[in-house]
N, C-alpha and C. Protein backbone atom coordinates (compact mmCIF):
# COMPACT_ATOMS: atom_id res chain seq x y z
N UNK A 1 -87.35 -156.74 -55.38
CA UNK A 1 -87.48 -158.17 -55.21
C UNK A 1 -86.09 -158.78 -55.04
N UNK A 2 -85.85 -159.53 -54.30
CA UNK A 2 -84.51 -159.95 -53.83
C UNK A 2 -84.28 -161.75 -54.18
N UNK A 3 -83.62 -161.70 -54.75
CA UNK A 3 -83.13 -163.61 -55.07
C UNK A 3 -83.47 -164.49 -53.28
N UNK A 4 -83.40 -163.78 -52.45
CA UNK A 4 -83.26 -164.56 -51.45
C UNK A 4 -85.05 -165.34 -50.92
N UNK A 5 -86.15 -164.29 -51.23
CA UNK A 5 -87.18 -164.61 -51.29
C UNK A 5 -87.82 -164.82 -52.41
N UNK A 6 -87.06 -165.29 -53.48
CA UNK A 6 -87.15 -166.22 -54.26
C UNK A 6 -88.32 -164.90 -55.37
N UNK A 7 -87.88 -163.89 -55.27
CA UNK A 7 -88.41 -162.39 -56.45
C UNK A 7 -90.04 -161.95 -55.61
N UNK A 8 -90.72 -163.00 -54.71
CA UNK A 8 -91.50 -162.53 -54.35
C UNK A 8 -91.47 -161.74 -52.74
N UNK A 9 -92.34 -160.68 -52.93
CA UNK A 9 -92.23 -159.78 -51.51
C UNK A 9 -93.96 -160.86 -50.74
N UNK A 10 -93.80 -161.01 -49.33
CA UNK A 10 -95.10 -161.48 -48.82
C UNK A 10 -94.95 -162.01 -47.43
N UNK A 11 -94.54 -161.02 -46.80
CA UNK A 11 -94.49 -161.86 -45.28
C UNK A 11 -93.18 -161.62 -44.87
N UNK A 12 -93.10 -162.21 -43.52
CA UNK A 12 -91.82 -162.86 -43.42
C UNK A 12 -91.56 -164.58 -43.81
N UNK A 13 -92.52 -165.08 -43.73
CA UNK A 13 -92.49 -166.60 -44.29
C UNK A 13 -91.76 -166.72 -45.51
N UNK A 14 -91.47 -165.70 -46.53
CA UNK A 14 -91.61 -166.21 -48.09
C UNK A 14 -89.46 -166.29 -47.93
N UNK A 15 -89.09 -166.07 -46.96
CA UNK A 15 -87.77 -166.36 -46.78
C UNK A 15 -87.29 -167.44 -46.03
N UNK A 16 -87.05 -168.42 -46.91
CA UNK A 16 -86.55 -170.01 -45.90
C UNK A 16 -85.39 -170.31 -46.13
N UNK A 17 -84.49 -169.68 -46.72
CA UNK A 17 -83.15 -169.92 -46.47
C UNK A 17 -82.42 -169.59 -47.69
N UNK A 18 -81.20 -169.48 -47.62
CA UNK A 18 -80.51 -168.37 -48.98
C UNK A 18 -79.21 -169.77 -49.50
N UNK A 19 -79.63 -170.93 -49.19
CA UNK A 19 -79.34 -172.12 -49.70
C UNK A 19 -79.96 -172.85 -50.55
N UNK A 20 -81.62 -172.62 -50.65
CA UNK A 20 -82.15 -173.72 -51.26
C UNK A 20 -82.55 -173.14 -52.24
N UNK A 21 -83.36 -173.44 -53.22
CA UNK A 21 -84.09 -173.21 -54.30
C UNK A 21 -85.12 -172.38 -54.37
N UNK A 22 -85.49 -171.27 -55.05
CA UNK A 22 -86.79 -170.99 -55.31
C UNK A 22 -87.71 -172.36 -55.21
N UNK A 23 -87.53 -173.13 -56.19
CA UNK A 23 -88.65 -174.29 -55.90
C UNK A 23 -89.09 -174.46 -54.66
N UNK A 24 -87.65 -174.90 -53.89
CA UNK A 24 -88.15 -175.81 -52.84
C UNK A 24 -88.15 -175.11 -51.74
N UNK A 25 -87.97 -173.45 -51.73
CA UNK A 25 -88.72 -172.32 -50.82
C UNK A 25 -90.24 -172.61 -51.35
N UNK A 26 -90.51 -172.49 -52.51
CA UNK A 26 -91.61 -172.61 -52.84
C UNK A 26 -92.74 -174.10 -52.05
N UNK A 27 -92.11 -175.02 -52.13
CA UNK A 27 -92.47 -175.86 -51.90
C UNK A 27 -92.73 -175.90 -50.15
N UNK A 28 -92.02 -175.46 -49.41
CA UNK A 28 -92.22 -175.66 -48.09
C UNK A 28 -92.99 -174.53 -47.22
N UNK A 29 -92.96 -173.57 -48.30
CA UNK A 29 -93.75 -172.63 -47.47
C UNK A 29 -95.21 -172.66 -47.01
N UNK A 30 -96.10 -173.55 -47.97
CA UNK A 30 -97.45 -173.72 -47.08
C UNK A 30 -97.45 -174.53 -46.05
N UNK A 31 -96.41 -175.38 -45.63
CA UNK A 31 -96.19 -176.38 -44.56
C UNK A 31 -95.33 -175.15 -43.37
N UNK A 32 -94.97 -174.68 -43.61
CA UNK A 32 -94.22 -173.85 -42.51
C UNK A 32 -95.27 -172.66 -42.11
N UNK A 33 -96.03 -172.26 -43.21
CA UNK A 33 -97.57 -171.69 -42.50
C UNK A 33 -98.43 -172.20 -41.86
N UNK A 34 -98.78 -173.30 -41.90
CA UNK A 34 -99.70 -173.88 -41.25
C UNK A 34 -99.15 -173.99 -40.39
N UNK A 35 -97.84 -174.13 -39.87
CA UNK A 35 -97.48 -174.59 -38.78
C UNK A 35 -97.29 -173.31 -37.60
N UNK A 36 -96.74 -172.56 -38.27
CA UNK A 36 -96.68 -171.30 -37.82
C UNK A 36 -98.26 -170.53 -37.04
N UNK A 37 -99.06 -170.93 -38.51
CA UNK A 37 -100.18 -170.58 -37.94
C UNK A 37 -101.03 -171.69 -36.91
N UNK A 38 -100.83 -172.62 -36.72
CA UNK A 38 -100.93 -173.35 -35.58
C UNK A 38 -100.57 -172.97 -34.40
N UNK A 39 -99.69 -172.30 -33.85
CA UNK A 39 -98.33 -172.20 -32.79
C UNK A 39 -99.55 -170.61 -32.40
N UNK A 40 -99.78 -169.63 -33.52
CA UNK A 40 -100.11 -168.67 -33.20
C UNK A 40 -101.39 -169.20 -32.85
N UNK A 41 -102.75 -170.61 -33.29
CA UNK A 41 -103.86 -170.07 -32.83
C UNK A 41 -103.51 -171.13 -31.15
N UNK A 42 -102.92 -171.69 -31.24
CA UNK A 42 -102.43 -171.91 -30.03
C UNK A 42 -102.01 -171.08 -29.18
N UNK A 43 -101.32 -170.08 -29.02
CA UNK A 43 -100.31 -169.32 -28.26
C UNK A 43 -101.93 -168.19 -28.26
N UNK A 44 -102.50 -167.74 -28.95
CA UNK A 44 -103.95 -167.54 -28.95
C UNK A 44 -104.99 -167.56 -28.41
N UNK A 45 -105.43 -168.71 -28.42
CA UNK A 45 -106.10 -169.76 -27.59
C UNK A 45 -105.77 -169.62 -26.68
N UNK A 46 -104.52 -169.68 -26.07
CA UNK A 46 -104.31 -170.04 -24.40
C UNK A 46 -104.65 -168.28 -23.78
N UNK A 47 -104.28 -167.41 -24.42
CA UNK A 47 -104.60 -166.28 -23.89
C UNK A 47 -105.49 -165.70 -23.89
N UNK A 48 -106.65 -165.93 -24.67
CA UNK A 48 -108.27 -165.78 -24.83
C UNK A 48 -108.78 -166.54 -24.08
N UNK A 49 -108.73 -168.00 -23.27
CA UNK A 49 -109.19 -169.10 -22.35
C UNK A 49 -108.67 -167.87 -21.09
N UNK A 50 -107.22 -167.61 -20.77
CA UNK A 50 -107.40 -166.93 -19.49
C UNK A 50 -107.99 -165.66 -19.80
N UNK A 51 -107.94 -164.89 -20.48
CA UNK A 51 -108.66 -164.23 -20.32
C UNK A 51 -110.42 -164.33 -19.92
N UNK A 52 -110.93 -164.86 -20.22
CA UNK A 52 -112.17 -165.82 -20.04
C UNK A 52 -112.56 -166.09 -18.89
N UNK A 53 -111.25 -166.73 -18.01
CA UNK A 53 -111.39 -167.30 -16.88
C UNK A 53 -110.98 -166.34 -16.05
N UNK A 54 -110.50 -165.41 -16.75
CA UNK A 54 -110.49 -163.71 -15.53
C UNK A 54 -111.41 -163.10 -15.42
N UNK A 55 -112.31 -162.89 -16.76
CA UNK A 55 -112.98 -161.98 -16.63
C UNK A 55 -114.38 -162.86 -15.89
N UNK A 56 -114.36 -164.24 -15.49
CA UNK A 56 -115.59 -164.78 -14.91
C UNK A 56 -115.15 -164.91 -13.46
N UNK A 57 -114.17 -164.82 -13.09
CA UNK A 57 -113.78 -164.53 -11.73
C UNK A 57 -113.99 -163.09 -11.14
N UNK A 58 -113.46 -162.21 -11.70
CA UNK A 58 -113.50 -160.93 -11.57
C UNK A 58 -114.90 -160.18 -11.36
N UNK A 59 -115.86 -161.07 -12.31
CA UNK A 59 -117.60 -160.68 -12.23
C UNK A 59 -117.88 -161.72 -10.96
N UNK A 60 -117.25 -162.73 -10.93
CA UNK A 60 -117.70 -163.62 -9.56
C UNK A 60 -116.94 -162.73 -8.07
N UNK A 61 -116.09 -162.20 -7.93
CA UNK A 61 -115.86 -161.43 -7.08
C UNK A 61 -116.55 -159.84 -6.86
N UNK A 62 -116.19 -159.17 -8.05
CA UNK A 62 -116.57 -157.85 -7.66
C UNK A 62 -118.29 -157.19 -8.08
N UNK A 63 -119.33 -158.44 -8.59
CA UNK A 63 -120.08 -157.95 -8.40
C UNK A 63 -121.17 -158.75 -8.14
N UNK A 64 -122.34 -158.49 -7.90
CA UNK A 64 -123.15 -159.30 -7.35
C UNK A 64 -124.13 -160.33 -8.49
N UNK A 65 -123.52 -160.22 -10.19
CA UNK A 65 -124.33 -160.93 -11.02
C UNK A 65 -124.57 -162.52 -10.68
N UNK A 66 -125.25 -163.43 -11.11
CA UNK A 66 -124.87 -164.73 -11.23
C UNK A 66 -124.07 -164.73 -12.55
N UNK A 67 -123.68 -166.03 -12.48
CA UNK A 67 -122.28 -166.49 -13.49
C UNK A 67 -122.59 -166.64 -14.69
N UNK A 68 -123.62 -166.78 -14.85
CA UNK A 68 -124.26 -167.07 -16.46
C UNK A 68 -124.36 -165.61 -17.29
N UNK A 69 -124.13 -164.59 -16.30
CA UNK A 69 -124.33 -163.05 -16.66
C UNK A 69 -122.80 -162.39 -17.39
N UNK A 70 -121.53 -163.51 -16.53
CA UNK A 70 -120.34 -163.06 -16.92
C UNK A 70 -120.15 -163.46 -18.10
N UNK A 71 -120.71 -164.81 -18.63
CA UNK A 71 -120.57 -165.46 -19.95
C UNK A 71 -121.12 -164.75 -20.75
N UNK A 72 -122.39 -164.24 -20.48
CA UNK A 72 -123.22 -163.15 -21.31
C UNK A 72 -122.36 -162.02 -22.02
N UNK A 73 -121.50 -161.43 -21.28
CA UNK A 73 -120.53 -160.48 -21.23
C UNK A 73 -119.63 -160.46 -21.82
N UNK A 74 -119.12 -162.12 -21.48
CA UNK A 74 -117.98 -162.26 -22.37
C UNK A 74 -118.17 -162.94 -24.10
N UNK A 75 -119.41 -163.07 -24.05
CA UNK A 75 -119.67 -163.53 -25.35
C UNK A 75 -119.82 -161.83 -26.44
N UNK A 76 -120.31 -161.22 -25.68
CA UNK A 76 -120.87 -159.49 -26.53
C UNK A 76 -119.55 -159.07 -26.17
N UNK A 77 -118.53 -159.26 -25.59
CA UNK A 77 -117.35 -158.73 -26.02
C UNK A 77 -116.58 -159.50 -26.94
N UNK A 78 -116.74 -160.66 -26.85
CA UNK A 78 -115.96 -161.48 -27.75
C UNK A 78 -116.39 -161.22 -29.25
N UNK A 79 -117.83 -160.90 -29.36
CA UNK A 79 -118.01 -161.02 -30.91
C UNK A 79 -118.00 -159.18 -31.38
N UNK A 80 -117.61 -158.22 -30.09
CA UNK A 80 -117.37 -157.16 -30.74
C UNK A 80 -115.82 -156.84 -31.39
N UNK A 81 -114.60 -157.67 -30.47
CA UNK A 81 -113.35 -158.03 -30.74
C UNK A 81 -113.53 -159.04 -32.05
N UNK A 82 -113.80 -159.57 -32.20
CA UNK A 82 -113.96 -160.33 -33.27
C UNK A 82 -114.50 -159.64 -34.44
N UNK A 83 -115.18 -158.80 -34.76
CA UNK A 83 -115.19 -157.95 -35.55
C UNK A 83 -114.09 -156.66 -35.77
N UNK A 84 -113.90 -156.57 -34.52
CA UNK A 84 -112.97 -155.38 -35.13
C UNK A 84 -111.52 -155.59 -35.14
N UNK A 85 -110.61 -157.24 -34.96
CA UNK A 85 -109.77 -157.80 -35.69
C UNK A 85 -109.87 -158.12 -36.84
N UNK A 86 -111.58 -159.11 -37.42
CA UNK A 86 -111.38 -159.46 -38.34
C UNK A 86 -111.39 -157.44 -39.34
N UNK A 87 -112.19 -156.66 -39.08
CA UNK A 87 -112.21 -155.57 -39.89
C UNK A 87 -110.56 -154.38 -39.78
N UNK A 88 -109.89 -154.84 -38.90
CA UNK A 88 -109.04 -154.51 -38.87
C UNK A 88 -107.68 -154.95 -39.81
N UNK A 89 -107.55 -156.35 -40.05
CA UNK A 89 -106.77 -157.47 -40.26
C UNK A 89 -107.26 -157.44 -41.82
N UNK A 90 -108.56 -157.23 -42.47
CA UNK A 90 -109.34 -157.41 -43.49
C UNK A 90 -109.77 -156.16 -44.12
N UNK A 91 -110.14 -155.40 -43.22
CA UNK A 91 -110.96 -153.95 -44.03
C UNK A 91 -112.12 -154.96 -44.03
N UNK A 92 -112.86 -153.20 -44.48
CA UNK A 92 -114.21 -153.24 -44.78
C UNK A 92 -114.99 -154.30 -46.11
N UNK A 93 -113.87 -154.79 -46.67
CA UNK A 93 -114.66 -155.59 -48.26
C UNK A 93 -115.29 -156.70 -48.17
N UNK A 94 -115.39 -157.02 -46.62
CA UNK A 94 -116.57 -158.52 -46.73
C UNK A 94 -117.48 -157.89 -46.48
N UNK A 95 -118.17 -156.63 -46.78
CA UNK A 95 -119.33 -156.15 -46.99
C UNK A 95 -119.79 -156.09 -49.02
N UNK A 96 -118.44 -156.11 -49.19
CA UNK A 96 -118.69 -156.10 -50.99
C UNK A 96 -118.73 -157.89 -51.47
N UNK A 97 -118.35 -158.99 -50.58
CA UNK A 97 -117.71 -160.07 -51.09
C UNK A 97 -118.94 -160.49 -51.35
N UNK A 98 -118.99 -161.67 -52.44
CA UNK A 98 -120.23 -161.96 -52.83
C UNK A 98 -120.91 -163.55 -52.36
N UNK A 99 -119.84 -163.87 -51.47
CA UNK A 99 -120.40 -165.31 -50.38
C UNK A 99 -118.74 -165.11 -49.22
N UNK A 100 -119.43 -165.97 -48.26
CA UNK A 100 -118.45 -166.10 -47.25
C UNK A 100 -116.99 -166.40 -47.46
N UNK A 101 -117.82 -167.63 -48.34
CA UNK A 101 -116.50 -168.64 -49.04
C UNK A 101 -115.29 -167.96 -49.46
N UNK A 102 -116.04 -167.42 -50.41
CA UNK A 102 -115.04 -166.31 -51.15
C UNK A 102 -113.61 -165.35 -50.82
N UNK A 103 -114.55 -165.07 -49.28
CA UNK A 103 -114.33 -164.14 -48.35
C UNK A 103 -112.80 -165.01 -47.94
N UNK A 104 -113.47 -165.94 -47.46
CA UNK A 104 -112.23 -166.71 -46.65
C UNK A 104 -111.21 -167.13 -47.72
N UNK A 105 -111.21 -167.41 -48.40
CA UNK A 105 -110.29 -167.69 -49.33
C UNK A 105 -109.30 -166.80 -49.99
N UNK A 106 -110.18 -165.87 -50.27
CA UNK A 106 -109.55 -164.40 -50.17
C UNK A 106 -108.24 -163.85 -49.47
N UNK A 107 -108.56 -164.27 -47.99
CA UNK A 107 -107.69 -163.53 -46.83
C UNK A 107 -106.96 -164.71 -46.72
N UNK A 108 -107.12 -165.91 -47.08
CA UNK A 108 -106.22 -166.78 -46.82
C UNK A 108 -104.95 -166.74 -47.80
N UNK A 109 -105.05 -165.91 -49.02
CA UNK A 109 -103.87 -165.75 -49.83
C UNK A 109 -103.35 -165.03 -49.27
N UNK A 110 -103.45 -164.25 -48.46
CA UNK A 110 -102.41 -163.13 -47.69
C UNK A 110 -101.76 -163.58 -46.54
N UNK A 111 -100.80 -163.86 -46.65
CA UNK A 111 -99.78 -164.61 -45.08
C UNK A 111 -99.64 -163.75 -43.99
N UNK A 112 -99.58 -162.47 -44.26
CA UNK A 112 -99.78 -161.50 -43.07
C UNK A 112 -100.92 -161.46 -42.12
N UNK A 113 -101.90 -161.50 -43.23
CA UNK A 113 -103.21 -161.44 -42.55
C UNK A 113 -103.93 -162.78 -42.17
N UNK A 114 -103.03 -163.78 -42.72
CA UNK A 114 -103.58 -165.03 -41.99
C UNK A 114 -103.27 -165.27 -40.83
N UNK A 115 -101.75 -165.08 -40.75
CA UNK A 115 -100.80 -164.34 -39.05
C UNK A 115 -101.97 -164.39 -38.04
N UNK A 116 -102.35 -162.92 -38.79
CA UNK A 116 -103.28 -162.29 -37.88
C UNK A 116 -104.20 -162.72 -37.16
N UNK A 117 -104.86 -163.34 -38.73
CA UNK A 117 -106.31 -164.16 -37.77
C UNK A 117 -105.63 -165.50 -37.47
N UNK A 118 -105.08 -166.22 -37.54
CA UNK A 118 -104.56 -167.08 -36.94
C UNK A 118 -104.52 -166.47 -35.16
N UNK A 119 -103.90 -165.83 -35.42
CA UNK A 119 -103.22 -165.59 -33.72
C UNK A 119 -104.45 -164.95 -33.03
N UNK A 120 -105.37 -163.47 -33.73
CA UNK A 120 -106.12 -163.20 -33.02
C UNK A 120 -107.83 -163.49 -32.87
N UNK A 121 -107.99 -163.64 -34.71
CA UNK A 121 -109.39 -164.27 -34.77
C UNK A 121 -109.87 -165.33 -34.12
N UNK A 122 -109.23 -166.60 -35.18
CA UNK A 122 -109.22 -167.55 -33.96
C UNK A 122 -108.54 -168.44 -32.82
N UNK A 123 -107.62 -167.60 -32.99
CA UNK A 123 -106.57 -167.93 -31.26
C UNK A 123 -107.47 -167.32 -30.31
N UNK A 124 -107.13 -165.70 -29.93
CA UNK A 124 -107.53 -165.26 -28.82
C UNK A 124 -109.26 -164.87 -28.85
N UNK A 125 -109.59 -164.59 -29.66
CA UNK A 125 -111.28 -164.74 -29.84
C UNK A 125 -111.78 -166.15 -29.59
N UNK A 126 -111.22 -167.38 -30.56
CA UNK A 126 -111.97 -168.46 -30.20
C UNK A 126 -111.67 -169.03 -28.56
N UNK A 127 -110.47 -168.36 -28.05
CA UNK A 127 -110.16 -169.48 -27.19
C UNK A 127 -111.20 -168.19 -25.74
N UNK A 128 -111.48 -167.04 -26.04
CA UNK A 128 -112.22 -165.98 -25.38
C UNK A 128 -113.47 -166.65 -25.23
N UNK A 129 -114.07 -167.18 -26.44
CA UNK A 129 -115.85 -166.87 -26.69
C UNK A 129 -115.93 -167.73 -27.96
N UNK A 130 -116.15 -168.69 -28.05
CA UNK A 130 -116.63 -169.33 -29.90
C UNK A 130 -117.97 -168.78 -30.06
N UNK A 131 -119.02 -168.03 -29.02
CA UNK A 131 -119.73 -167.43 -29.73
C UNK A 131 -119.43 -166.20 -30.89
N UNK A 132 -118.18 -165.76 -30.73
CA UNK A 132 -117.29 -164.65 -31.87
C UNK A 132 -117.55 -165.54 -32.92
N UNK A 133 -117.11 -166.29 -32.70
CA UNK A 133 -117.25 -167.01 -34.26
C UNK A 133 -118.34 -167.05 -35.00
N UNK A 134 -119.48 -167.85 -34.22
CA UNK A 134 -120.53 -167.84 -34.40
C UNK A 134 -121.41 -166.79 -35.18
N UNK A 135 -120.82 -165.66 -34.03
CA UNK A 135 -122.03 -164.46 -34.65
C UNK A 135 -120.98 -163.62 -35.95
N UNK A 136 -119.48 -164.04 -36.20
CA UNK A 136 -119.15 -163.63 -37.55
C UNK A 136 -119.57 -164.32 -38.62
N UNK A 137 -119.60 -165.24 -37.91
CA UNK A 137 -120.36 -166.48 -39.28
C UNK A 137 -121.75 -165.91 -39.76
N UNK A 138 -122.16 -165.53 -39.07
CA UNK A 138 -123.74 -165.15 -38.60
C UNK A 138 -123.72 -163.49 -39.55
N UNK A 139 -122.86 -162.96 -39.45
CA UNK A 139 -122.28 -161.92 -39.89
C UNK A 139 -122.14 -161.99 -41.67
N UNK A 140 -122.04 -162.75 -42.20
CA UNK A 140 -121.29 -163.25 -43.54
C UNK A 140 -122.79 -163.62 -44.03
N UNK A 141 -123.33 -164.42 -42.99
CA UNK A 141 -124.29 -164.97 -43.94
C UNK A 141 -125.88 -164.03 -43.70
N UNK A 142 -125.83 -162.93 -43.23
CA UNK A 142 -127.03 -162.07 -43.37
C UNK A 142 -127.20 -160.90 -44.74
N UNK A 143 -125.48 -160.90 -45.38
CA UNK A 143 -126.10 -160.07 -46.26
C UNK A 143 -126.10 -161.26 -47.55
N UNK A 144 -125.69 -162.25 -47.39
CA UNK A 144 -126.13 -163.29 -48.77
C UNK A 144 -127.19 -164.22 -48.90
N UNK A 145 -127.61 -164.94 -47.46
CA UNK A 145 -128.48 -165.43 -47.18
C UNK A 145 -129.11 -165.16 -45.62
N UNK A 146 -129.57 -164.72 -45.55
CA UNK A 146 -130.89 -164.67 -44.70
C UNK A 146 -131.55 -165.41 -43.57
N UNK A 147 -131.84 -166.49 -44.95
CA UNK A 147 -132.71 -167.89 -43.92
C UNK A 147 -131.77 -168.33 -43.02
N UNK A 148 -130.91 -168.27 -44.26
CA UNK A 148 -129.98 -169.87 -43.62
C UNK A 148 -128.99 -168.74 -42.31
N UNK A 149 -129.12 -167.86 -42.06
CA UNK A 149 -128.71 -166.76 -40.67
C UNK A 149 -129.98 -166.88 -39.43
N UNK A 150 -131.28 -166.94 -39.66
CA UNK A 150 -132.23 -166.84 -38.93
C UNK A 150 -132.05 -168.77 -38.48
N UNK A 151 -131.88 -169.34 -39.49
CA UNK A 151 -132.00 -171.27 -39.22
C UNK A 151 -130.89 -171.15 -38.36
N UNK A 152 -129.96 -171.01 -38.76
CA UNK A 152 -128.86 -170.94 -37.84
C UNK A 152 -128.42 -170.70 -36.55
N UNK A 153 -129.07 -169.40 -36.22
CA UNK A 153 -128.97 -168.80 -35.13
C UNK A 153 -129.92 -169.30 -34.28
N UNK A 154 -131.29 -169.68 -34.54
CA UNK A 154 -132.36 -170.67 -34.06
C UNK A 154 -131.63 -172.19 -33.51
N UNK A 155 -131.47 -172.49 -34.53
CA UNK A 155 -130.94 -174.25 -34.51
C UNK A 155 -129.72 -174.46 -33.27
N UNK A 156 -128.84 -173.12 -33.94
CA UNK A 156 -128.18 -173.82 -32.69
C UNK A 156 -127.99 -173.39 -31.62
N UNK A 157 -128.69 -172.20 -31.28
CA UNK A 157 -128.90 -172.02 -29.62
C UNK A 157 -130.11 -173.43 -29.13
N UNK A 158 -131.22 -174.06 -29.75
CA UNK A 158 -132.04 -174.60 -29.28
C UNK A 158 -131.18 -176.22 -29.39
N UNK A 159 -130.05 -176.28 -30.43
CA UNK A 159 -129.86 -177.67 -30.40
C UNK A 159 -128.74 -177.66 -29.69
N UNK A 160 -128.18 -176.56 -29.81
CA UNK A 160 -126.54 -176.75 -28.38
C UNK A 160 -127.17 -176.67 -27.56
N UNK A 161 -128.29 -176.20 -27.11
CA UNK A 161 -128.88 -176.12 -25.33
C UNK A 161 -129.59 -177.87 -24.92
N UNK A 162 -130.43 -178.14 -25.92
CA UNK A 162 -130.56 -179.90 -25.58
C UNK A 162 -129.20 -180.65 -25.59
N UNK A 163 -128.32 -180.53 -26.73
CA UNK A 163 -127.09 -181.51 -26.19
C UNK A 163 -126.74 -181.06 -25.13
N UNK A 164 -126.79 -180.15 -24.56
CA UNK A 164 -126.44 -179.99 -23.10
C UNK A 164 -127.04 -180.75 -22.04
N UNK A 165 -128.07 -180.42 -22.37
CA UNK A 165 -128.71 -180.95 -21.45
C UNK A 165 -128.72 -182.35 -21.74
N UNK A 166 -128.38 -183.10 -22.69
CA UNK A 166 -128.81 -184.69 -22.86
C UNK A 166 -127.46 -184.81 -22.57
N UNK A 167 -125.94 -184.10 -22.55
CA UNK A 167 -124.66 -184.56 -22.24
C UNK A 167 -125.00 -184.47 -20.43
N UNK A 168 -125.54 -184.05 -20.06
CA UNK A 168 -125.75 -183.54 -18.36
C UNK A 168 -126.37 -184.62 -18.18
N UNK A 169 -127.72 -185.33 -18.52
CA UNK A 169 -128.16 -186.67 -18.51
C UNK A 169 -127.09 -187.76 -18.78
N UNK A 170 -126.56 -187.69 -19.64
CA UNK A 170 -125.85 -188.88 -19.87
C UNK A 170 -124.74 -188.71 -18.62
N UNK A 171 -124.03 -187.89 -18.76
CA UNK A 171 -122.95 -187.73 -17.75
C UNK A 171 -123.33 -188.17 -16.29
N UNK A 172 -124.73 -187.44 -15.99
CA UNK A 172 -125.35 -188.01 -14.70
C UNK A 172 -125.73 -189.59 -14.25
N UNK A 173 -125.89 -190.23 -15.40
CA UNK A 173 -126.14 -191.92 -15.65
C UNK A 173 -124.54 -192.71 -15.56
N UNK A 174 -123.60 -191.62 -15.95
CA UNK A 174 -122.51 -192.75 -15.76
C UNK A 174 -121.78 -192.39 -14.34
N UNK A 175 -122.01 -191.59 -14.16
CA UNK A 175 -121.58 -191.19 -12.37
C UNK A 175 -122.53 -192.07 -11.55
């Protein structure tokens, strides 16, 4: 343990300068994570969106599907990447955790692994597919609850598909 990261080992974050205080290392470091981890689900994001927009070009050029088939595609890849960052980044123990909540809170004490999912969970997964999200969420809540996985997965394919369609109405009324 070194005076400079203030006796604790955890990242590279837990070192903010060999001037100030333990305290006030202490003090700034959840503000310099968030921010950090901002930048990464940003920098994230933008590379999961092109990716997205490659891989629906690429099915719009080289094969004969319609377009709704590439989204299909990119959603069952997105939520298989999305599992195997978050199980990568996490291990196997949100199969032992005893609610989601938990889960997340969990991985959020670890700055490395928040890095991680910051940059790849939901940077380049969300900005890929928010169905990843979806079906990890979906993921968490089948071995604790059930219903509320079957309500879920019901509700909001049937209620994101009407706001669609009532944003397509509305949108069509103000044009």
């Amino acid at each position: 343990m070194s005076a400079k990261s203030g006796g604790k080992s955890g990242g590279w974050f837990s070192q903010v300068g060999p001037s100030r205080s333990t305290e006030e290392r202490t003090k700034a470091k959840p503000i310099m994570v968030l921010i950090a981890s901002m930048l990464l689900v940003m920098l994230g994001g933008g590379l999961g969106a092109v990716a997205r927009f490659g891989c629906q070009k690429a099915a719009e050029r080289w094969t004969p599907l319609p377009g709704w088939m590439a989204i299909f595609f990119v959603n069952i890849l997105g939520s298989f990447l999305i599992g195997i960052g978050f199980g990568a980044l996490h291990g196997l123990e949100l199969i032992d955790q005893s609610s989601h909540r938990t889960l997340i809170q969990h991985f959020q004490d670890t700055q490395d692994i928040q890095m991680g999912l910051a940059l790849f969970v939901t940077g380049v997964c969300g900005g890929y597919t928010t169905f990843s999200t979806f079906s990890l969420d979906n993921l968490f809540l089948v071995y604790q609850h059930p219903v509320q996985m079957a309500f879920n997965i019901i509700a909001s394919l049937i209620l994101a598909t009407l706001a669609a369609w009532g944003g397509l109405v509305m949108g069509g009324a103000i044009a």
